[in-house]
PDB file of N, CA and C in Angstrom:
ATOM      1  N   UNK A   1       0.820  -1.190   0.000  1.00  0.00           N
ATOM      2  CA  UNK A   1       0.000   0.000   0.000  1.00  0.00           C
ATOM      3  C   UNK A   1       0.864   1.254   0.000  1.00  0.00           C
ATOM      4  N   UNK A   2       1.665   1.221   0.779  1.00  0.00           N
ATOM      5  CA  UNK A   2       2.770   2.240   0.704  1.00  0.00           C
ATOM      6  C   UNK A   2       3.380   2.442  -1.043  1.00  0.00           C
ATOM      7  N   UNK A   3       3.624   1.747  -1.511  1.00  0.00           N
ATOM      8  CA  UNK A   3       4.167   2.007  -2.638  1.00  0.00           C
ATOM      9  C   UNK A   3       3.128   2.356  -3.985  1.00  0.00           C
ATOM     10  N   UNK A   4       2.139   1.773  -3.563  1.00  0.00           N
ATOM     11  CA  UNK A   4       0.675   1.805  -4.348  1.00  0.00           C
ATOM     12  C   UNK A   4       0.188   3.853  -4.251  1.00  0.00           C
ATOM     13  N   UNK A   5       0.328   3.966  -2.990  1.00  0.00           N
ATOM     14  CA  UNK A   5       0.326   5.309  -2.984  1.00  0.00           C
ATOM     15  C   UNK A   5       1.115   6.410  -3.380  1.00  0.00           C
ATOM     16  N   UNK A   6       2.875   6.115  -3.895  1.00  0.00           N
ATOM     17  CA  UNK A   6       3.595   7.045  -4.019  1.00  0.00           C
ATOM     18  C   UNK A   6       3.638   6.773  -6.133  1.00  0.00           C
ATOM     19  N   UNK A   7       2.669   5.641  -6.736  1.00  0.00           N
ATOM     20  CA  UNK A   7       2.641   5.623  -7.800  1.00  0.00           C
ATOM     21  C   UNK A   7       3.376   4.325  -8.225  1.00  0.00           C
ATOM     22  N   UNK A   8       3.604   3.561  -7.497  1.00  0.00           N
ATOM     23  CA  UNK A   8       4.073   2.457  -8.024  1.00  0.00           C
ATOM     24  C   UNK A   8       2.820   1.158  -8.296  1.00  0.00           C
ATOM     25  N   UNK A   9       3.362   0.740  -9.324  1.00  0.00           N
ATOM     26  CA  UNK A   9       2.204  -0.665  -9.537  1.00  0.00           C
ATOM     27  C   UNK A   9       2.469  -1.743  -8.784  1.00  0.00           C
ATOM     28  N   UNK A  10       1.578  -2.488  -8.244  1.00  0.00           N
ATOM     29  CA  UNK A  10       1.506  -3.799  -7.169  1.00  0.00           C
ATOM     30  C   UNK A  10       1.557  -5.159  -8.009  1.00  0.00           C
ATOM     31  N   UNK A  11       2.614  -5.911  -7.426  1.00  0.00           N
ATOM     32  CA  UNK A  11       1.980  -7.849  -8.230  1.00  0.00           C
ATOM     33  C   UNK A  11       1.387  -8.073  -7.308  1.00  0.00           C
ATOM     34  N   UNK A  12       2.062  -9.143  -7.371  1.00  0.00           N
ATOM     35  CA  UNK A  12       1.842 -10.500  -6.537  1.00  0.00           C
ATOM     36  C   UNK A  12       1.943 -10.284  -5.091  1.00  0.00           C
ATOM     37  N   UNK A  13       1.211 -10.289  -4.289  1.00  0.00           N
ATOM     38  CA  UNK A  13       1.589  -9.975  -2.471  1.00  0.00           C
ATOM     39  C   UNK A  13       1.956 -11.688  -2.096  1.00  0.00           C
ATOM     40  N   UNK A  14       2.602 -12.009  -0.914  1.00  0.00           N
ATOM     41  CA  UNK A  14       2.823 -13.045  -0.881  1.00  0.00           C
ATOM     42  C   UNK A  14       4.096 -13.486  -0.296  1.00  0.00           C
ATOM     43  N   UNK A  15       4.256 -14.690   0.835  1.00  0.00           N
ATOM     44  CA  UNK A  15       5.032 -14.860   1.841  1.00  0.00           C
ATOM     45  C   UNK A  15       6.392 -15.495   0.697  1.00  0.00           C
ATOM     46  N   UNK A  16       7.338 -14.996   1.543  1.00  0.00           N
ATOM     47  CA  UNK A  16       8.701 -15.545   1.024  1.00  0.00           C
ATOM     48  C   UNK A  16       9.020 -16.928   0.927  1.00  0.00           C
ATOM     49  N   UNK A  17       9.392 -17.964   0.028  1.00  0.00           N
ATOM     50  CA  UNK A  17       9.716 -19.189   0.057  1.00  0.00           C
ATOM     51  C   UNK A  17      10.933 -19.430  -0.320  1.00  0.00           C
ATOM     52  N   UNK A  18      11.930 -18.199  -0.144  1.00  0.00           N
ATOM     53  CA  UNK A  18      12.889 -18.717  -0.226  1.00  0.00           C
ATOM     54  C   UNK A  18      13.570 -18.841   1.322  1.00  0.00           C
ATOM     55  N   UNK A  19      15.114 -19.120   1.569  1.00  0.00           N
ATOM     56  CA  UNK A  19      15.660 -19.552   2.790  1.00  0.00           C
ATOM     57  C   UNK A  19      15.825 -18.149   4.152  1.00  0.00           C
ATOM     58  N   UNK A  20      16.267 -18.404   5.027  1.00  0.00           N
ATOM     59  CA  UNK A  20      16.034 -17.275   6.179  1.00  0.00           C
ATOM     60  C   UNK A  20      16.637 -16.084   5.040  1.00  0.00           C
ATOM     61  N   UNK A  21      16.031 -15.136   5.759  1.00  0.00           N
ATOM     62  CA  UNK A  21      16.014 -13.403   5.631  1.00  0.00           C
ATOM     63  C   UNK A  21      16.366 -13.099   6.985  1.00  0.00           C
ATOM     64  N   UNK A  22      17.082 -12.622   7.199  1.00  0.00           N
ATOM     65  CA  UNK A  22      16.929 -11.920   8.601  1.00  0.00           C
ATOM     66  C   UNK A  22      17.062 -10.123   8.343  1.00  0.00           C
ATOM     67  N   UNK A  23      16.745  -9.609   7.214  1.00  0.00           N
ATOM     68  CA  UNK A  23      17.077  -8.209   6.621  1.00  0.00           C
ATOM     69  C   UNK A  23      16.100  -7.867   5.585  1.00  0.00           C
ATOM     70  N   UNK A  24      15.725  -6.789   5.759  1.00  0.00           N
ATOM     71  CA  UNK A  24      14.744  -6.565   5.100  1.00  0.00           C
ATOM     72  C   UNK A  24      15.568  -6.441   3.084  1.00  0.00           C
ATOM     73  N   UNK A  25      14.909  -6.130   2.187  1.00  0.00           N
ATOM     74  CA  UNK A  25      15.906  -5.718   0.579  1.00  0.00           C
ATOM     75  C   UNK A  25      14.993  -5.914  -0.235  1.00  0.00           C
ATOM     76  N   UNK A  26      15.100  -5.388  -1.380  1.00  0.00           N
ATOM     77  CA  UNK A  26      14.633  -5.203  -2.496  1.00  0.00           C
ATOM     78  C   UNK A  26      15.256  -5.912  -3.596  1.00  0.00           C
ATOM     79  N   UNK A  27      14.459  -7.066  -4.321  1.00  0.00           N
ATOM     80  CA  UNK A  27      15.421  -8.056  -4.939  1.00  0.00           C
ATOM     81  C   UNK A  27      15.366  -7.293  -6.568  1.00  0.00           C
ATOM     82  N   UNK A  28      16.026  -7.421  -7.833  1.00  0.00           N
ATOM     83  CA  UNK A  28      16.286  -7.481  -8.862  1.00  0.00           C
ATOM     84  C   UNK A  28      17.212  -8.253 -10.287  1.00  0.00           C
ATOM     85  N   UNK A  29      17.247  -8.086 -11.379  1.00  0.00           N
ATOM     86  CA  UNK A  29      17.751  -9.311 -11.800  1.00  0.00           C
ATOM     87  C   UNK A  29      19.431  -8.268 -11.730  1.00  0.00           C
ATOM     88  N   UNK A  30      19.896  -7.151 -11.540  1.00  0.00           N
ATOM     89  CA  UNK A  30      20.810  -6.389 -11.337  1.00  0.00           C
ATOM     90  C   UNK A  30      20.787  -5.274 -10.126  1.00  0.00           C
ATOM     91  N   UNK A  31      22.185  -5.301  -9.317  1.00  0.00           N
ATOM     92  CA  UNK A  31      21.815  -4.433  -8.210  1.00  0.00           C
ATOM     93  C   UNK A  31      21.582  -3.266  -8.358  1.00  0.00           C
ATOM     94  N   UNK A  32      22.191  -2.506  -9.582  1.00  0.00           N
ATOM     95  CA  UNK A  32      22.015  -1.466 -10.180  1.00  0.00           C
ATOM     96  C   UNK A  32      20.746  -0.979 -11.055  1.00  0.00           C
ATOM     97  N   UNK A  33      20.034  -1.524 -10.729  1.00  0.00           N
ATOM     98  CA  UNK A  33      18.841  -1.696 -11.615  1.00  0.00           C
ATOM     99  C   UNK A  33      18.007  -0.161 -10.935  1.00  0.00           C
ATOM    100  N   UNK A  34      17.756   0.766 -11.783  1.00  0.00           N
ATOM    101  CA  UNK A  34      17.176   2.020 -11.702  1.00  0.00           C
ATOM    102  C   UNK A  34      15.752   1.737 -10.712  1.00  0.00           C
ATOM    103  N   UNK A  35      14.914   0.364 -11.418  1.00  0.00           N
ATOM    104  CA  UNK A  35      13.719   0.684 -11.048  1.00  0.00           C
ATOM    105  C   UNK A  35      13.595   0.222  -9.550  1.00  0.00           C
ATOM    106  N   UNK A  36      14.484  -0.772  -9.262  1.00  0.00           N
ATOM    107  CA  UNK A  36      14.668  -1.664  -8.118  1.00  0.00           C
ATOM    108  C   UNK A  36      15.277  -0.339  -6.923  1.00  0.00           C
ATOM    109  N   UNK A  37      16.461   0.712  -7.840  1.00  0.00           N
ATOM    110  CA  UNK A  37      16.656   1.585  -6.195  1.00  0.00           C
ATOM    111  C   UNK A  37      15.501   2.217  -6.286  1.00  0.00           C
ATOM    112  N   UNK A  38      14.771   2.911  -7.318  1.00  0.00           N
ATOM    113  CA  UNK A  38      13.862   4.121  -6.573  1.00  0.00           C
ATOM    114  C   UNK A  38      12.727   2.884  -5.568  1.00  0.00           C
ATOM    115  N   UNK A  39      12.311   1.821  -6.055  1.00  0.00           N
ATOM    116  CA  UNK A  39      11.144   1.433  -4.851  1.00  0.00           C
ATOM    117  C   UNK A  39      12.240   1.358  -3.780  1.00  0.00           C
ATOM    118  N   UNK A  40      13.121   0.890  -3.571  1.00  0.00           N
ATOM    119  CA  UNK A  40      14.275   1.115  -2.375  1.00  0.00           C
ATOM    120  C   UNK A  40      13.766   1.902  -1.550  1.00  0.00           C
ATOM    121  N   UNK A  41      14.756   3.367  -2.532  1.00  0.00           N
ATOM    122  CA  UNK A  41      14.201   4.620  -1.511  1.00  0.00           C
ATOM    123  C   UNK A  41      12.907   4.695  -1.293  1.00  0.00           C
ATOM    124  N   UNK A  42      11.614   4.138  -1.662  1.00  0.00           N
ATOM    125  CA  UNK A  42      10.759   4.741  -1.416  1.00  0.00           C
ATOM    126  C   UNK A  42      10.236   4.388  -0.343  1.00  0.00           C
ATOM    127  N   UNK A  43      10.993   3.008   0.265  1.00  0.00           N
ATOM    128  CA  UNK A  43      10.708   2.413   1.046  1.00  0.00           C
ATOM    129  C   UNK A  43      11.304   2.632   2.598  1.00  0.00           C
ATOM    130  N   UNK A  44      12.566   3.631   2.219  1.00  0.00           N
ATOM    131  CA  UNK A  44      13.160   4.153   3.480  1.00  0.00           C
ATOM    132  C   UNK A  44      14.891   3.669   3.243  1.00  0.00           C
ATOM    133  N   UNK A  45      15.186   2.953   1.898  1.00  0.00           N
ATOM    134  CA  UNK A  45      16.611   3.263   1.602  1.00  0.00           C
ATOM    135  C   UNK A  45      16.839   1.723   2.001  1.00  0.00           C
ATOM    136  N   UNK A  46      15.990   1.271   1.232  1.00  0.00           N
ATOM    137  CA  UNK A  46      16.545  -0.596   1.726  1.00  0.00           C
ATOM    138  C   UNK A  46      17.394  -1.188   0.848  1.00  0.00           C
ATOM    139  N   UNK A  47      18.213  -2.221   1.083  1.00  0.00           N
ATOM    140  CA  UNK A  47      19.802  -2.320   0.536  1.00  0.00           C
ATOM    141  C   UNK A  47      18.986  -2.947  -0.655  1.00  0.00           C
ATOM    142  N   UNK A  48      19.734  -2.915  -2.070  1.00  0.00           N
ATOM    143  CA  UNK A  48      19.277  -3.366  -3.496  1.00  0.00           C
ATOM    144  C   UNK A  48      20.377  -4.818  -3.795  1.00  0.00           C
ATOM    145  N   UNK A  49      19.274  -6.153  -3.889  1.00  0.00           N
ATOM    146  CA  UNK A  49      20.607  -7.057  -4.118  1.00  0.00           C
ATOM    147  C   UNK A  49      20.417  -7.516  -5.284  1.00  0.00           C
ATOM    148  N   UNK A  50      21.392  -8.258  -5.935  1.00  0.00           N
ATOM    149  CA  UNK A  50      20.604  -8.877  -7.515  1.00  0.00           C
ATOM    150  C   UNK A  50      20.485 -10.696  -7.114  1.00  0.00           C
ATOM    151  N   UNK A  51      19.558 -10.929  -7.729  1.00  0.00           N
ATOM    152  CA  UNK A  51      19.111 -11.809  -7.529  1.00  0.00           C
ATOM    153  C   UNK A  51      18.312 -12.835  -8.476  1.00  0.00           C
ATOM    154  N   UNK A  52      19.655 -13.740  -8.964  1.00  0.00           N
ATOM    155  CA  UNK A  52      19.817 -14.464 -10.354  1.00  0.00           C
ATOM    156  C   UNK A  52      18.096 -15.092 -10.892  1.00  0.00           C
ATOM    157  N   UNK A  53      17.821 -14.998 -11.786  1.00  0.00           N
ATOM    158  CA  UNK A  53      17.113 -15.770 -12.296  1.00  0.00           C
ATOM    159  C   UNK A  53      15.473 -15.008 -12.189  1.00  0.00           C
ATOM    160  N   UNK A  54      15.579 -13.853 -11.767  1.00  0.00           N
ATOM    161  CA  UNK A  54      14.794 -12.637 -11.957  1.00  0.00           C
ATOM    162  C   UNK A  54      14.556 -11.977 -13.029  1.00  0.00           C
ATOM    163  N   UNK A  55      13.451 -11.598 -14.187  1.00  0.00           N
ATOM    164  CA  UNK A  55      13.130 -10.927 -14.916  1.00  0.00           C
ATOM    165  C   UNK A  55      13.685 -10.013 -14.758  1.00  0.00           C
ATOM    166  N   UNK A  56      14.345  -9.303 -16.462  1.00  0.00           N
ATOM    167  CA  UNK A  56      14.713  -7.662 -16.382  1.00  0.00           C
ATOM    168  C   UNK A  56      13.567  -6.773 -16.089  1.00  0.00           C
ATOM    169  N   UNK A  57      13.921  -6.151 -15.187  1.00  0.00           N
ATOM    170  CA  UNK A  57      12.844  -4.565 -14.774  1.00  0.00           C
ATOM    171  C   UNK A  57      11.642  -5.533 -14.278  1.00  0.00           C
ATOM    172  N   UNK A  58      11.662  -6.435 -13.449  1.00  0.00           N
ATOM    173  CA  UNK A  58      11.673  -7.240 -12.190  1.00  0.00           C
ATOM    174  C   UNK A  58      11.323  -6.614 -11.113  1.00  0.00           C
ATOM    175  N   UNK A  59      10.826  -6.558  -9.887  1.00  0.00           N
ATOM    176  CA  UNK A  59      11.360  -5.939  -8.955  1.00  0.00           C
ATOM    177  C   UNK A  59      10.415  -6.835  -7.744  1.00  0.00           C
ATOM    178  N   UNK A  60      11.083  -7.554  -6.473  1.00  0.00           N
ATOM    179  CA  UNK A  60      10.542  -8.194  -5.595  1.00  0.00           C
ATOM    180  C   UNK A  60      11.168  -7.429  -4.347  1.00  0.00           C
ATOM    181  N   UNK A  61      10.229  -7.009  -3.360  1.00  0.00           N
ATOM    182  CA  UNK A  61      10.514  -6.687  -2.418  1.00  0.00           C
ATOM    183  C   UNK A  61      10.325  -7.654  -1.006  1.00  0.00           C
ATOM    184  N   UNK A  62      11.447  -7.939  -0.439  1.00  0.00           N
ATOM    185  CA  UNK A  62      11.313  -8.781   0.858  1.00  0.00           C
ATOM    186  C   UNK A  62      11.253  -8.198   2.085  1.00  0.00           C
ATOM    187  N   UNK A  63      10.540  -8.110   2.772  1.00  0.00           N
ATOM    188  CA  UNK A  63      10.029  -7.008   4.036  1.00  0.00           C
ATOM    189  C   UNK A  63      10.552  -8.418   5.570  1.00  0.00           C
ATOM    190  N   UNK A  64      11.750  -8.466   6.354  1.00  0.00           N
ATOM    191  CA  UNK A  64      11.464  -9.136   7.053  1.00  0.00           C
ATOM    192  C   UNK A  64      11.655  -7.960   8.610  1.00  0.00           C
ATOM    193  N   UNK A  65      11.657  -8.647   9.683  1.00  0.00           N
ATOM    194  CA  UNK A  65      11.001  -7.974  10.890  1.00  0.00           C
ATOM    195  C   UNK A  65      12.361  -6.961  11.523  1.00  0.00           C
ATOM    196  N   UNK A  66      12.648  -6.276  10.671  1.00  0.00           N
ATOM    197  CA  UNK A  66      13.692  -5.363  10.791  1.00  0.00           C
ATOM    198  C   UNK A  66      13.100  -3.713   9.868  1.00  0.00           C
ATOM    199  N   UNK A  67      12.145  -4.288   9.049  1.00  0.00           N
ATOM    200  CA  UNK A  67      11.466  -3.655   8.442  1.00  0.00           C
ATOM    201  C   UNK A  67      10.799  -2.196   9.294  1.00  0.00           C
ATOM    202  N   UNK A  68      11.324  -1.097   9.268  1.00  0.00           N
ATOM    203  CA  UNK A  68      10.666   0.578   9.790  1.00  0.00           C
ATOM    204  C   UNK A  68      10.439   1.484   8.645  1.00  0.00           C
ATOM    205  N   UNK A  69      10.244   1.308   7.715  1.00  0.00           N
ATOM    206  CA  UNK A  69       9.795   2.211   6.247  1.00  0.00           C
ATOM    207  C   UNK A  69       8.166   2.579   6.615  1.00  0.00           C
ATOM    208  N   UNK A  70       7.744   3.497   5.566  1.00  0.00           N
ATOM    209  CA  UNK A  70       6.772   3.140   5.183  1.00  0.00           C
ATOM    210  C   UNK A  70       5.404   2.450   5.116  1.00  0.00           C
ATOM    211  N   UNK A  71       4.448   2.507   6.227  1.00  0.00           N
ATOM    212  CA  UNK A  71       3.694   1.489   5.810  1.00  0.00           C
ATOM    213  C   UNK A  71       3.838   0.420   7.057  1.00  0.00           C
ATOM    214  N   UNK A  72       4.740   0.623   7.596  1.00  0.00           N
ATOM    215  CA  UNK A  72       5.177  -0.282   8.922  1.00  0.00           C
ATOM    216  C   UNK A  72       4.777   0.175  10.246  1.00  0.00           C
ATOM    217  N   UNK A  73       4.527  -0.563  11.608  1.00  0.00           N
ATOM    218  CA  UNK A  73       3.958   0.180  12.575  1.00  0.00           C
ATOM    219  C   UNK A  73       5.127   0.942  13.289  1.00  0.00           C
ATOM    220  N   UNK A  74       6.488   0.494  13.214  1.00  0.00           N
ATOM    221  CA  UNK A  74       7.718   1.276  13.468  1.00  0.00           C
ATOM    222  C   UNK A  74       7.888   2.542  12.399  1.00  0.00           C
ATOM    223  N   UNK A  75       7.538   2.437  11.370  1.00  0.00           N
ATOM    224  CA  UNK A  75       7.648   3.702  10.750  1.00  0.00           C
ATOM    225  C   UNK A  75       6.607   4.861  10.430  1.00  0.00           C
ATOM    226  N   UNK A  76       5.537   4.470  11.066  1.00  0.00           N
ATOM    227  CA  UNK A  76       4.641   5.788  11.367  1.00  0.00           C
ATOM    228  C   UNK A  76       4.923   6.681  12.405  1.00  0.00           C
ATOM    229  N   UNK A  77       4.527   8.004  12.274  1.00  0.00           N
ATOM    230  CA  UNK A  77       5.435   8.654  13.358  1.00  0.00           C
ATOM    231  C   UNK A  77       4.340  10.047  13.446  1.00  0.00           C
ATOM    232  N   UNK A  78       4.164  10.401  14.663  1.00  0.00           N
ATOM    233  CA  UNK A  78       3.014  11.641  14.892  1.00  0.00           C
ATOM    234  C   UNK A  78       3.987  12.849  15.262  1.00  0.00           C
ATOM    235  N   UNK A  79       3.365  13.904  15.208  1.00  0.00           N
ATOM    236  CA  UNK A  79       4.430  15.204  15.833  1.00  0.00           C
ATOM    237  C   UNK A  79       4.084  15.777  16.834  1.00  0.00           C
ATOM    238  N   UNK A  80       4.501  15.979  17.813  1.00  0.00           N
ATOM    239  CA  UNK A  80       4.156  17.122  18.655  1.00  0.00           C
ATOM    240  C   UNK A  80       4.081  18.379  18.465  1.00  0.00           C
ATOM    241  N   UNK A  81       3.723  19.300  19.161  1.00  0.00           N
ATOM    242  CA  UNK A  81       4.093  21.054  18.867  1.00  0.00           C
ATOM    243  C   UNK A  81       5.384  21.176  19.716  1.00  0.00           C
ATOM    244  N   UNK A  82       6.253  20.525  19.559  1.00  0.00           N
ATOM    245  CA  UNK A  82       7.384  20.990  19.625  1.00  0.00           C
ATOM    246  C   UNK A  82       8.498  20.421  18.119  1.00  0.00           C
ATOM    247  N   UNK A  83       7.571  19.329  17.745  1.00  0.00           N
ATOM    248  CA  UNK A  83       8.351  19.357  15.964  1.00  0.00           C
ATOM    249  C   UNK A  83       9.255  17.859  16.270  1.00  0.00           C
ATOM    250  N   UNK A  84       9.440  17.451  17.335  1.00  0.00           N
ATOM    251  CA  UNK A  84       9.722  16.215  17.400  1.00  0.00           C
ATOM    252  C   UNK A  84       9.361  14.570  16.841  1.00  0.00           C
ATOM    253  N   UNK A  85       9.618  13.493  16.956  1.00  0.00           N
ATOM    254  CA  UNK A  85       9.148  12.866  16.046  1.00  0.00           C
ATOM    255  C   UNK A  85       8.977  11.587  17.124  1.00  0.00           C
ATOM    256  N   UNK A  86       7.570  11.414  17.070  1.00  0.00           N
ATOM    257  CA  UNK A  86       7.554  10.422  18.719  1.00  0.00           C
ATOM    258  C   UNK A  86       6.777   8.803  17.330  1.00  0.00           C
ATOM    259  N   UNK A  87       7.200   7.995  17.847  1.00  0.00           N
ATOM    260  CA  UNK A  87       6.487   6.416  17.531  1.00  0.00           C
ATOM    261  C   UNK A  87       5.642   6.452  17.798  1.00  0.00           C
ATOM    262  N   UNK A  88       4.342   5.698  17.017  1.00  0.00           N
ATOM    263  CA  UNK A  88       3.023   5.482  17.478  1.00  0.00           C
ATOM    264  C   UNK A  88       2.763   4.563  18.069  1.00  0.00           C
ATOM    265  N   UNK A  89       2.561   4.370  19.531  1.00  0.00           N
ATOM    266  CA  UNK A  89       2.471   2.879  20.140  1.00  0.00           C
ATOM    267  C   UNK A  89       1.604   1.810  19.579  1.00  0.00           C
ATOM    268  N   UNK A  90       1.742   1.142  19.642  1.00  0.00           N
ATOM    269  CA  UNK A  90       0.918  -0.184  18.797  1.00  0.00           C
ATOM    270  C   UNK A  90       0.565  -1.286  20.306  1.00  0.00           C
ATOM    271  N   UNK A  91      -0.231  -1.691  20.208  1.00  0.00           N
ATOM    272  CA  UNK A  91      -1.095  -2.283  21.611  1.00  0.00           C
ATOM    273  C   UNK A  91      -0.530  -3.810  21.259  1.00  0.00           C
ATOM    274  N   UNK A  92      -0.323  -4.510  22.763  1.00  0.00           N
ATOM    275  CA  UNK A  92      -0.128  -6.279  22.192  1.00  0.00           C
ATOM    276  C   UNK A  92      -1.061  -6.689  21.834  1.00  0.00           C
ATOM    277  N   UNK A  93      -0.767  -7.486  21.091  1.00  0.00           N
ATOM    278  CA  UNK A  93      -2.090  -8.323  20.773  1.00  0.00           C
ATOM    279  C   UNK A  93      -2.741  -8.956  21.888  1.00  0.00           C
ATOM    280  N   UNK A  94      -4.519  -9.849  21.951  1.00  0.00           N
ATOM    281  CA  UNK A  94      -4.393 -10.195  23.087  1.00  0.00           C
ATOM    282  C   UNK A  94      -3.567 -12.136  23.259  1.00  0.00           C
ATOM    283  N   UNK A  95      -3.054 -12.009  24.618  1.00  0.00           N
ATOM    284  CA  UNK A  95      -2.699 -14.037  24.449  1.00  0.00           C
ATOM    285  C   UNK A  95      -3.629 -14.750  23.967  1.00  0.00           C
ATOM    286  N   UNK A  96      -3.333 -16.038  23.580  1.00  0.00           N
ATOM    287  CA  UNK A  96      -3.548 -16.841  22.911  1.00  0.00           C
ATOM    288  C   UNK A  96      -3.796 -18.471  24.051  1.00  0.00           C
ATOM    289  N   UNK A  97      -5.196 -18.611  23.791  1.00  0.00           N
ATOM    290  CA  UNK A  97      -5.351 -19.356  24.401  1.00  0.00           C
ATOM    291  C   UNK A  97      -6.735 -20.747  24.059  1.00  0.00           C
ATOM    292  N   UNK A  98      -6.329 -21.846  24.897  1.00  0.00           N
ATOM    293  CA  UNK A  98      -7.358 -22.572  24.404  1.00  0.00           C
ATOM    294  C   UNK A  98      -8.723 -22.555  24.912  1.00  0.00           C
ATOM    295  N   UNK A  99      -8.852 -21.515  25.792  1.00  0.00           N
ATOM    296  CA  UNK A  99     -10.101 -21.175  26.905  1.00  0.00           C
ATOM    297  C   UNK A  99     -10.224 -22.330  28.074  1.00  0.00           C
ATOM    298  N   UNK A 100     -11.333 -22.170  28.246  1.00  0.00           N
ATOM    299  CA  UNK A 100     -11.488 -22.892  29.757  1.00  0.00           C
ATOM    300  C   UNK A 100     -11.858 -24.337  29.332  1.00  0.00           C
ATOM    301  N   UNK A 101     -12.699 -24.572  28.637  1.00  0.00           N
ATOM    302  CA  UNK A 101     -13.379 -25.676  28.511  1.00  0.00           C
ATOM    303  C   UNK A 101     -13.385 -26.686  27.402  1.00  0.00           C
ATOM    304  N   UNK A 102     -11.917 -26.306  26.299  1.00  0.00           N
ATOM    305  CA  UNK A 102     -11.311 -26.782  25.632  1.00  0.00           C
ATOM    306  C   UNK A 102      -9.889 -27.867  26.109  1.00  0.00           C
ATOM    307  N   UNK A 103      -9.358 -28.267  24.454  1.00  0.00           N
ATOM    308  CA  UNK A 103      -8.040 -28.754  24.911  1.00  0.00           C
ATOM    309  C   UNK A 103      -7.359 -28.193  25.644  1.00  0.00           C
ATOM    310  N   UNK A 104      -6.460 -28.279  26.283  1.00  0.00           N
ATOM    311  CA  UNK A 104      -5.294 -27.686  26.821  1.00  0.00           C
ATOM    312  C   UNK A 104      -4.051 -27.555  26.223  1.00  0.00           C
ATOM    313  N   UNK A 105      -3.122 -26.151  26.165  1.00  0.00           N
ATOM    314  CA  UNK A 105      -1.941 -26.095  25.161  1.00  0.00           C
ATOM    315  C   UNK A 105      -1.063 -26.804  26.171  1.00  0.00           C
ATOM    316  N   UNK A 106      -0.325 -27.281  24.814  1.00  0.00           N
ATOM    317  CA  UNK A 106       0.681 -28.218  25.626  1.00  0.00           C
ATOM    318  C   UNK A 106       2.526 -27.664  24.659  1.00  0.00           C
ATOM    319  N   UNK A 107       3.485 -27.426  24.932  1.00  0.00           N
ATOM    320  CA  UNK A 107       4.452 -27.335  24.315  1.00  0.00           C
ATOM    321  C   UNK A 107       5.493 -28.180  24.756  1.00  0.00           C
TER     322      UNK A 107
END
């Protein structure tokens, strides 16, 4: 949605199947690939890698939990009247449970 709004076109949404990520990046079939940095920057300057066997002018973005751009609950940000830039708290979710009168979790 973030990128949908600054004019970029959307594919495919959809979980990663390739091996651990621990970093968020922007994949392409070249690292230098024009179209691959601007969604980069648009995203908050995420590293551009190439990534064999990718269509030219390609562009897959991998968002993992390091992710504060754009569109993220770490990267929304409210102002005060003093011009500062405070995080928007985000609430826990609630626990997870099997209730009273169900199975019981077991780990």
């Amino acid at each position: 949605q973030a990128l949908a709004a600054k004019g970029f076109r959307t594919g495919t949404v959809d979980n990663w199947i390739g091996g651990p990520v621990q970093s968020s990046r922007v994949l392409a079939a070249s690292g230098g690939d024009p179209k691959a940095r601007a969604v980069a920057q648009a995203l908050g300057g995420l590293p551009v890698m190439a990534e064999p066997g990718l269509p030219e002018g390609s562009v897959r973005v991998v968002l993992a939990g390091d992710y504060s751009g754009p569109g993220s609950a770490k990267g929304s940000a409210t102002f005060d009247f003093s011009g500062t830039a405070t995080a928007t708290p985000v609430p826990p979710a609630p626990p997870i449970d099997a209730g009273t009168n169900g199975p019981k979790c077991v780990n």
